[in-house]
Protein backbone atom coordinates (compact mmCIF):
# COMPACT_ATOMS: atom_id res chain seq x y z
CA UNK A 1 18.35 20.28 -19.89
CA UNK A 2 16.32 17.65 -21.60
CA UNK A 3 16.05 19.12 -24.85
CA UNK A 4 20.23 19.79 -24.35
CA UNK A 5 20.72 16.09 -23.84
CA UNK A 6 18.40 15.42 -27.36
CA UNK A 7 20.85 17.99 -29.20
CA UNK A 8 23.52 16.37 -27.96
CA UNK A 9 22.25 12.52 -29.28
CA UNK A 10 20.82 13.64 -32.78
CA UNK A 11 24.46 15.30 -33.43
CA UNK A 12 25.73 11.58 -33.29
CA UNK A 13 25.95 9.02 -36.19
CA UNK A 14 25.11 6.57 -34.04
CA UNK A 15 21.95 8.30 -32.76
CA UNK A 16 19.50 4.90 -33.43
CA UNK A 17 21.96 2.61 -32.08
CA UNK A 18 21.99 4.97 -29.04
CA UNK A 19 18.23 5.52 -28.42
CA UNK A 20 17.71 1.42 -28.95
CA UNK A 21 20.34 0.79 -26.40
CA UNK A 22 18.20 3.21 -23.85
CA UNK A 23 15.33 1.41 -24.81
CA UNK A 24 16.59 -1.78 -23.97
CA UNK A 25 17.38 -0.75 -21.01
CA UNK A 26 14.46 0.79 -19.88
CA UNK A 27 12.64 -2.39 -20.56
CA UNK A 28 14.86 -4.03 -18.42
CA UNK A 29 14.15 -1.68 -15.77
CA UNK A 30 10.26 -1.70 -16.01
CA UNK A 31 10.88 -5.50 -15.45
CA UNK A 32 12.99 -4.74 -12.51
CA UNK A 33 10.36 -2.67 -11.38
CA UNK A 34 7.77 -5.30 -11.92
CA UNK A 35 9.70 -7.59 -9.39
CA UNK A 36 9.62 -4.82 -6.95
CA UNK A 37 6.08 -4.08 -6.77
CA UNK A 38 5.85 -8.12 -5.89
CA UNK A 39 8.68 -8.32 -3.69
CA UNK A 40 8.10 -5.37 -1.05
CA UNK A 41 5.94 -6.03 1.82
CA UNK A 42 3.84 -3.24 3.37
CA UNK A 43 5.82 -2.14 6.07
CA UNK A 44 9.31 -2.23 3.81
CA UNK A 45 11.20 0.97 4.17
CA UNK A 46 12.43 1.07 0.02
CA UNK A 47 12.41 2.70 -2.80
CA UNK A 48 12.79 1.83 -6.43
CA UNK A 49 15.34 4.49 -8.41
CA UNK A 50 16.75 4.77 -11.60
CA UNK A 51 16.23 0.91 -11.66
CA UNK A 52 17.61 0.02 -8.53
CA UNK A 53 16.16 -1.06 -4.81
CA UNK A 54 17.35 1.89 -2.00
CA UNK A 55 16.89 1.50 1.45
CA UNK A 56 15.80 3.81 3.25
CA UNK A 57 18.27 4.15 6.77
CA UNK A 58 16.63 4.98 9.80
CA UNK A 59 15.76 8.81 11.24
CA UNK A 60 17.05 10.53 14.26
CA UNK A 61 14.45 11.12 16.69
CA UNK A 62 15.13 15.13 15.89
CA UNK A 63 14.20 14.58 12.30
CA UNK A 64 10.62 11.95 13.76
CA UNK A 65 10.36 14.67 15.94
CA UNK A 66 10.32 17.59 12.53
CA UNK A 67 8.07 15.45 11.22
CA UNK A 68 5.17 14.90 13.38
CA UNK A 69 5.04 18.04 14.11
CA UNK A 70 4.35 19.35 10.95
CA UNK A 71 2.24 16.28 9.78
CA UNK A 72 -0.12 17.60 12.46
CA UNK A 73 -0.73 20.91 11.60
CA UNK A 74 -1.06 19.68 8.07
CA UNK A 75 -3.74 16.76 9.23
CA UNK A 76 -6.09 18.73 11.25
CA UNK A 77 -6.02 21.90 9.01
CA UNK A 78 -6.77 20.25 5.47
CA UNK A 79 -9.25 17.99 7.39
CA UNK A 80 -10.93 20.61 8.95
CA UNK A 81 -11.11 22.53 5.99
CA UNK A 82 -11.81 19.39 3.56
CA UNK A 83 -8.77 20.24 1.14
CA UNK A 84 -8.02 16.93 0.36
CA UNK A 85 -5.61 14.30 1.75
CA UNK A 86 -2.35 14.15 3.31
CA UNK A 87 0.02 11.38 3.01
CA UNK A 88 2.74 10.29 5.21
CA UNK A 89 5.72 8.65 5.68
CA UNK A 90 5.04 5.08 4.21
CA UNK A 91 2.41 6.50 1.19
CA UNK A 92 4.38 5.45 -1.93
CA UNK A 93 4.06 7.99 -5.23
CA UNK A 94 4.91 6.47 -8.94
CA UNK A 95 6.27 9.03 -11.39
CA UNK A 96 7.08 7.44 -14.93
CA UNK A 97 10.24 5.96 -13.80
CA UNK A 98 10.67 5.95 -10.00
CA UNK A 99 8.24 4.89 -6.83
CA UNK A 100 9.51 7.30 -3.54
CA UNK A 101 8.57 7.70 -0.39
CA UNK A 102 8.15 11.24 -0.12
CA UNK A 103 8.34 11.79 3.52
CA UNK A 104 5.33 14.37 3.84
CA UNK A 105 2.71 14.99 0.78
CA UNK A 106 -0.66 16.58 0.04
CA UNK A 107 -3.04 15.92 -2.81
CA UNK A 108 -6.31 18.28 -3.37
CA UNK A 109 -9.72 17.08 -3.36
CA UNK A 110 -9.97 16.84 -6.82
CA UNK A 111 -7.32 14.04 -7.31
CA UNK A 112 -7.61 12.58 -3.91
CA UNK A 113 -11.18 12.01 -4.45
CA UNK A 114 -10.65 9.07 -6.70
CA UNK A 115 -8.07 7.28 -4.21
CA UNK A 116 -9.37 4.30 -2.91
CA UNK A 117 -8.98 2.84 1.02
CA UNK A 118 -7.10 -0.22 -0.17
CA UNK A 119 -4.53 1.64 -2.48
CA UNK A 120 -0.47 0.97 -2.36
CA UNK A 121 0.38 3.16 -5.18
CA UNK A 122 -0.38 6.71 -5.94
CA UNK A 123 0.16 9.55 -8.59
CA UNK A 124 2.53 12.92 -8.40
CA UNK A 125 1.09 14.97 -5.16
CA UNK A 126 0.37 18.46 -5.21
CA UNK A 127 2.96 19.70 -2.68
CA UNK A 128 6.01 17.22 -1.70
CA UNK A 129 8.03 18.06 1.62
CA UNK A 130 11.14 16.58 2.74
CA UNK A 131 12.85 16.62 6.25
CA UNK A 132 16.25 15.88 5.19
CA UNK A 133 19.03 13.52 6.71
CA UNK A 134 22.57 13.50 6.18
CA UNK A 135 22.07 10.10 4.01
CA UNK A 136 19.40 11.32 1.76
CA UNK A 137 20.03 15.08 1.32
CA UNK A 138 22.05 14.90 -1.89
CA UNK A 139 19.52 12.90 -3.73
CA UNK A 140 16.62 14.92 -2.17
CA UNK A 141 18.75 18.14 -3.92
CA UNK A 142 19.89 16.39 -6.94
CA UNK A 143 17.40 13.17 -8.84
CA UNK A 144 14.71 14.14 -6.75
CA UNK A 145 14.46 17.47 -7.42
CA UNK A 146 14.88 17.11 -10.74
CA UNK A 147 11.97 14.14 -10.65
CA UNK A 148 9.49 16.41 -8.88
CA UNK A 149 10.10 19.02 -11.17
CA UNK A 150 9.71 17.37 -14.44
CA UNK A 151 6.40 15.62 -13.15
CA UNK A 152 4.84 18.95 -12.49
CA UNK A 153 4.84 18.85 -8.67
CA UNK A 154 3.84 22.25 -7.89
CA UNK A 155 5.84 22.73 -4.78
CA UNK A 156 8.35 21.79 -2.43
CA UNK A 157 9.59 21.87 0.88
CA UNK A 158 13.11 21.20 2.20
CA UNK A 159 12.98 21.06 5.76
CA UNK A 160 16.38 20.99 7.53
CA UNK A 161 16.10 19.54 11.35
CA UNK A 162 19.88 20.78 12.09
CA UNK A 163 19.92 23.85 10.91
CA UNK A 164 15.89 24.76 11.57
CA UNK A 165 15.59 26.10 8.33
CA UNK A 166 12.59 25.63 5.34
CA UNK A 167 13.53 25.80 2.16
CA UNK A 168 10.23 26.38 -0.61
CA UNK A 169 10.50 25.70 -3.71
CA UNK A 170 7.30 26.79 -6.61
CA UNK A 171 7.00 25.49 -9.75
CA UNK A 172 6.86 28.22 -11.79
CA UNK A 173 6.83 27.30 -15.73
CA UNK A 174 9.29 24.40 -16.22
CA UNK A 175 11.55 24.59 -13.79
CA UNK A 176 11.50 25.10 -9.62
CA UNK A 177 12.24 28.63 -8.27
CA UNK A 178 13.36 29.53 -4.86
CA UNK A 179 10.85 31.34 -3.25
CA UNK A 180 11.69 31.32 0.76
CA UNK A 181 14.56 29.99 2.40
CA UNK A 182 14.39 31.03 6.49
CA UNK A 183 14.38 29.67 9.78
CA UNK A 184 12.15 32.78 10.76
CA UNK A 185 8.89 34.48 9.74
CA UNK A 186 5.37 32.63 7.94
CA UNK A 187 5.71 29.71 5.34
CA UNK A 188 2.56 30.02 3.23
CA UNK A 189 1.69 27.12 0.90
CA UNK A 190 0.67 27.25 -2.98
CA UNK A 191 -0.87 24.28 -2.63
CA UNK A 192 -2.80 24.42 0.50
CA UNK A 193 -5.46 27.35 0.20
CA UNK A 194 -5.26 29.60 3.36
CA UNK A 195 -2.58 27.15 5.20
CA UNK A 196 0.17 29.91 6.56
CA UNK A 197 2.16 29.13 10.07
CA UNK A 198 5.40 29.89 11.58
CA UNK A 199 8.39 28.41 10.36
CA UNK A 200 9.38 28.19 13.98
CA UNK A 201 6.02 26.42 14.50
CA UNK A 202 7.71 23.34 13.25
CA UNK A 203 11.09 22.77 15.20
CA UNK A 204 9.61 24.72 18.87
CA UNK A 205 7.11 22.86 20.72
CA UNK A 206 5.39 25.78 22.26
CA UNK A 207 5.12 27.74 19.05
CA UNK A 208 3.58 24.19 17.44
CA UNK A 209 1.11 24.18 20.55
CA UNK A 210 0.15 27.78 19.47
CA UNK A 211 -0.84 27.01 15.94
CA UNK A 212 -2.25 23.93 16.79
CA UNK A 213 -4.67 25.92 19.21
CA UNK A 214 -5.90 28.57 16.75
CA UNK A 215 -6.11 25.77 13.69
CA UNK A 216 -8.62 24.01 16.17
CA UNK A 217 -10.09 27.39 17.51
CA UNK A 218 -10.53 29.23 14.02
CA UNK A 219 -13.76 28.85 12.57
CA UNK A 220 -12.44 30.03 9.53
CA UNK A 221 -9.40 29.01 7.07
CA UNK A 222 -7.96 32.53 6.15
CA UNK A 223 -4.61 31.96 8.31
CA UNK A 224 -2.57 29.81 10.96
CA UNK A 225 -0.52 32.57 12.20
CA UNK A 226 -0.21 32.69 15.77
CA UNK A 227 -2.78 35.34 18.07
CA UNK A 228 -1.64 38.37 19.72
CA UNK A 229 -0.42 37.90 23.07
């Protein structure tokens, strides 16, 4: 797509006059953006995309509910196993353009070594997952997607509360690819060596309560899937 929209502006005779118009306007942006960074306080619920302030609205208590549950697992199992860090709701990521809150996100050792215990700001994650609401789902599908993907995000998660469904997404050359979309069977991540649990694991209590028991029982970190009964 981005090498369709360069096409499309070198085939105009107004191609300079074009590109310094975009760059003007960037500028303006990064000032924008600037202003931002000053203005939000540490508990403000906002975002700063395609140069403007968004609000985040508030969550149902079945989409809170989504999330802790999987924020959980995710805690204790890369803490156990020292994989790195996981950052929640509030943790703010900067791409080249836009500062989100990404809902649920993972970093591996390697970059999350260098973070620091006072830091606001923080570079593209490893894995990005999003429990989706009816007010955010067609940017998480549409600018977000997009965002993650040309950043290099490896993967990412749609999690749908209503429907209790998981959507996983790999980056696989340039561009996403679908590689699971269910409300049944295992979720394994790319990013997050040996983590595998039910997809079921995150909307049912008792199946959470399983996983939960064998991530803190396993002495090993080949695989979250539930014990034989």
């Amino acid at each position: 797509m981005r090498s369709t929209i360069i096409s499309e502006i070198l085939d105009r005779p107004d191609a300079y006059l074009i590109i310094e118009e975009i760059k003007s306007a960037l500028d303006r942006e990064k000032e924008n953006r600037l202003k931002f960074y000053d203005a939000i306080a540490e508990n403000d619920n906002v975002e700063f995309i395609n140069g403007e302030i968004v609000v985040q609205s508030n969550v149902t208590m079945r989409h809170n509910q989504v999330t802790g549950l999987l924020l959980c697992l995710l805690n204790i199992y890369v803490d156990k196993s020292e994989l790195g860090f996981v950052g929640s709701q509030r943790l703010m990521i900067s791409l080249t353009r836009n500062d989100y809150l990404p809902g649920i996100c993972f970093f591996r050792k390697k970059k999350s070594a260098q973070f620091t215990d006072d830091q606001l700001y923080f570079p593209e994650p490893d894995l990005v997952i999003k429990v989706l609401s009816d007010s955010t789902e067609a940017i998480d599908r549409g600018l977000k997607f997009q965002d993650y993907q040309a950043h290099g995000i490896g993967e990412y998660w749609i999690v749908d509360p209503e429907h209790e469904t998981l959507e996983q997404y790999q980056l696989l050359g340039k561009e996403y690819q679908l590689i699971l979309k269910s409300a049944q069977g295992d979720v394994r991540s790319f990013a997050i060596e040996g983590f595998q649990i039910p997809i079921r694991a995150i909307f049912d209590n008792k199946e959470y309560l399983t996983v939960l028991q064998n991530i803190l029982g396993s002495q090993s970190s080949s695989t979250l899937t539930p014990p034989s009964s």
